[in-house]
Protein backbone atom coordinates (compact mmCIF):
# COMPACT_ATOMS: atom_id res chain seq x y z
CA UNK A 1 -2.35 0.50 9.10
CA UNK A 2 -0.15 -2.37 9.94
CA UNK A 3 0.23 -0.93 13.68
CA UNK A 4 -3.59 -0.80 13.31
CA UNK A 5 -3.92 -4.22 12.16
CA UNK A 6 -0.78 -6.03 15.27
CA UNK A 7 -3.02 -4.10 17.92
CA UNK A 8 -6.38 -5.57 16.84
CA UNK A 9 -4.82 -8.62 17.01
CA UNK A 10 -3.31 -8.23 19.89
CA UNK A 11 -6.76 -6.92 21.51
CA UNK A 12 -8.90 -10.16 19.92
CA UNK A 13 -6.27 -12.64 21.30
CA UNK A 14 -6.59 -11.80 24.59
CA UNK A 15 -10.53 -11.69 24.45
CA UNK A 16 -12.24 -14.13 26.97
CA UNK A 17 -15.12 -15.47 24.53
CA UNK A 18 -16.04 -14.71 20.77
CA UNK A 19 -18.33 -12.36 21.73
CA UNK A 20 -16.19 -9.96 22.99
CA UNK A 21 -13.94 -10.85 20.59
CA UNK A 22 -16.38 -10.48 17.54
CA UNK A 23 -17.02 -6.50 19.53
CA UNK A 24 -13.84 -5.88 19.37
CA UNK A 25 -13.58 -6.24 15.45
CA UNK A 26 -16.61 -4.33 14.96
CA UNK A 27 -15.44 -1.53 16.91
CA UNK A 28 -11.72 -1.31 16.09
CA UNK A 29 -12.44 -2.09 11.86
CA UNK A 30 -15.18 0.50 12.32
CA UNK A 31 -12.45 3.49 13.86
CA UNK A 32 -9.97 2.11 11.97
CA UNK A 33 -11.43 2.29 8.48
CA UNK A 34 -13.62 5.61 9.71
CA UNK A 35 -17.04 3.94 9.01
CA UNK A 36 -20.05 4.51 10.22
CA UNK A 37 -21.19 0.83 10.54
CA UNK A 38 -18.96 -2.51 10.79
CA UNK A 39 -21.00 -5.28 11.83
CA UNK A 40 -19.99 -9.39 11.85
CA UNK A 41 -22.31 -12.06 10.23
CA UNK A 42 -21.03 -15.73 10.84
CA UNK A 43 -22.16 -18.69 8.87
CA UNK A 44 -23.77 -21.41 11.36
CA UNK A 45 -23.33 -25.08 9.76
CA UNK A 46 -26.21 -26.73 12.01
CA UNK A 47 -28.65 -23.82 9.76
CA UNK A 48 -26.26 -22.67 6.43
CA UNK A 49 -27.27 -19.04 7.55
CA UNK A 50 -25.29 -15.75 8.20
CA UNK A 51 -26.31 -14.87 11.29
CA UNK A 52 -25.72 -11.13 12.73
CA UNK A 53 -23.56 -12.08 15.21
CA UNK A 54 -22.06 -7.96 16.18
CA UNK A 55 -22.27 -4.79 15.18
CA UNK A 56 -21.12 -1.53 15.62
CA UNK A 57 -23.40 1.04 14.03
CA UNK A 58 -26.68 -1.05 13.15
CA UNK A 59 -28.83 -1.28 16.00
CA UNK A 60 -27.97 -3.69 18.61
CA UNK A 61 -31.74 -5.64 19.04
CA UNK A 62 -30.32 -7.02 15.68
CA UNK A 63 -27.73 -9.46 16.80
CA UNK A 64 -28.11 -12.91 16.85
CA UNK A 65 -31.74 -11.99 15.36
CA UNK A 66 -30.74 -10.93 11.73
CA UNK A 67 -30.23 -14.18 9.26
CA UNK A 68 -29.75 -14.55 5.74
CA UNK A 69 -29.70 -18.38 3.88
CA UNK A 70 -25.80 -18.68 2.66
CA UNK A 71 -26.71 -17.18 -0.63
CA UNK A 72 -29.50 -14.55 0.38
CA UNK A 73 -28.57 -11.04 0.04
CA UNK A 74 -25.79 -8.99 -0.41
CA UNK A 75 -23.64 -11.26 2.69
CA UNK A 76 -24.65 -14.11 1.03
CA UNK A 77 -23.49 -13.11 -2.69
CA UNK A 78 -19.69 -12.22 -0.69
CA UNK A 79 -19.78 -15.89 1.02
CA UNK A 80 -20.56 -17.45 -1.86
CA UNK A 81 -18.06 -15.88 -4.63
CA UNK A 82 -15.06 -15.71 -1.45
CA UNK A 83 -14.17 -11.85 -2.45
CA UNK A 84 -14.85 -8.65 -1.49
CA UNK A 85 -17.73 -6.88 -2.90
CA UNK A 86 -17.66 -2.95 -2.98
CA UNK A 87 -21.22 -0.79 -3.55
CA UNK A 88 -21.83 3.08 -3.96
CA UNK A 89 -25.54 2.07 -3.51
CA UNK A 90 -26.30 -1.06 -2.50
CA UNK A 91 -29.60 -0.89 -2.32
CA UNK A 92 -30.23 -0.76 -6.02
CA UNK A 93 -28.60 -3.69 -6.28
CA UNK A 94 -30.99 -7.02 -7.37
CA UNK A 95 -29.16 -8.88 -4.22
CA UNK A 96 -30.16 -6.11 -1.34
CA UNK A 97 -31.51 -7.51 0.87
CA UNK A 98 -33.00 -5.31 3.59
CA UNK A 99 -33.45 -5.35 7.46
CA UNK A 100 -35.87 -2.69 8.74
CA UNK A 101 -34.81 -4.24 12.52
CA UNK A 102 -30.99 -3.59 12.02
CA UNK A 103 -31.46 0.43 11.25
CA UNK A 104 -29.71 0.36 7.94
CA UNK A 105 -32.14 2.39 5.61
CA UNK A 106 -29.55 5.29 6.65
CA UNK A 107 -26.76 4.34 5.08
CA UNK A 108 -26.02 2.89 1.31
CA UNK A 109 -22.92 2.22 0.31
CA UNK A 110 -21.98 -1.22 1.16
CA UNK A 111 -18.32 -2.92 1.57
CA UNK A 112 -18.64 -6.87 2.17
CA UNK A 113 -15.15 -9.39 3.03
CA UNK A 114 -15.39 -13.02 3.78
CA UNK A 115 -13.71 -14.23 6.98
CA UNK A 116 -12.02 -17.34 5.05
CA UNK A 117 -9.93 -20.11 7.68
CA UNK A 118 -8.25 -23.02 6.00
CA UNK A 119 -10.41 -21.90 2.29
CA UNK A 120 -13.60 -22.50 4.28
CA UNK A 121 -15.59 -19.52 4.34
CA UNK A 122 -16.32 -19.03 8.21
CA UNK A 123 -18.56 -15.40 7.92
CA UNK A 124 -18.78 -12.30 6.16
CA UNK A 125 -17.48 -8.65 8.12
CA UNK A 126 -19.48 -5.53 6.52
C-alpha cells in the first residue's frame, strides 16, 4: 500500500492543474482500494458548499453540478466532525442525502475522509 500511496503522489505532483490532479485521485484511490466509486467533493469558501468536483464511478454530468451546504448530507456530517465515517447502508441513514443526477441509487455502502491541510478541512474524498 505504501508503494501505492509514493506513486499517487508521485502521479498528482506532476499534474498540470487540479483537475487532472483531483482525476487522478479518483481513479488511482478507486483501483487502489478496489471500489466501485471514488469521487472528490471540495469545500468552496466564497459558497461554504461541497461541491462534486471528480469522480470516478458516479456519472460524470455530476461534477461541478452536485453541492451540498458544509453540513448537508452524509459529506457534510464527515467535514464537519474531521473523521472518517464508514456505512454498510448509507442510505438508511437520517443524514443521506441523495443525488438522482450523480447515478448513486446503485450502490450503498458509503466510506467518507476529510482532506484536512494545516487542521482546515479543505474537502471530503468518498
Amino acid at each position: 500500500m505504501l508503494s501505492i500511496l509514493r506513486s499517487l503522489v508521485q502521479e498528482v505532483n506532476s499534474a498540470r492543474d487540479l483537475q487532472e490532479a483531483l482525476g487522478i485521485i479518483v481513479s488511482r484511490v478507486q483501483k487502489a482500494m478496489g471500489t466501485e466509486v471514488c469521487s472528490v467533493y471540495l469545500l468552496d469558501p466564497a459558497s461554504n458548499r461541497y461541491i462534486l468536483m471528480a469522480t470516478e464511478g458516479l456519472y460524470l454530468q455530476a461534477v461541478g453540478q452536485v453541492s451540498l451546504a458544509h453540513s448537508e448530507g452524509l459529506v457534510g456530517l464527515v467535514g464537519s466532525r474531521e473523521e472518517p465515517i464508514n456505512l454498510e447502508d448509507a442510505p438508511s441513514h437520517p443524514r443521506y442525502r441523495y443525488f438522482p443526477e450523480t447515478g448513486e441509487e446503485r450502490f450503498r455502502s458509503f466510506l467518507g475522509v476529510p482532506i484536512i491541510h494545516h487542521r482546515r478541512v479543505l474537502g471530503v474524498l468518498v
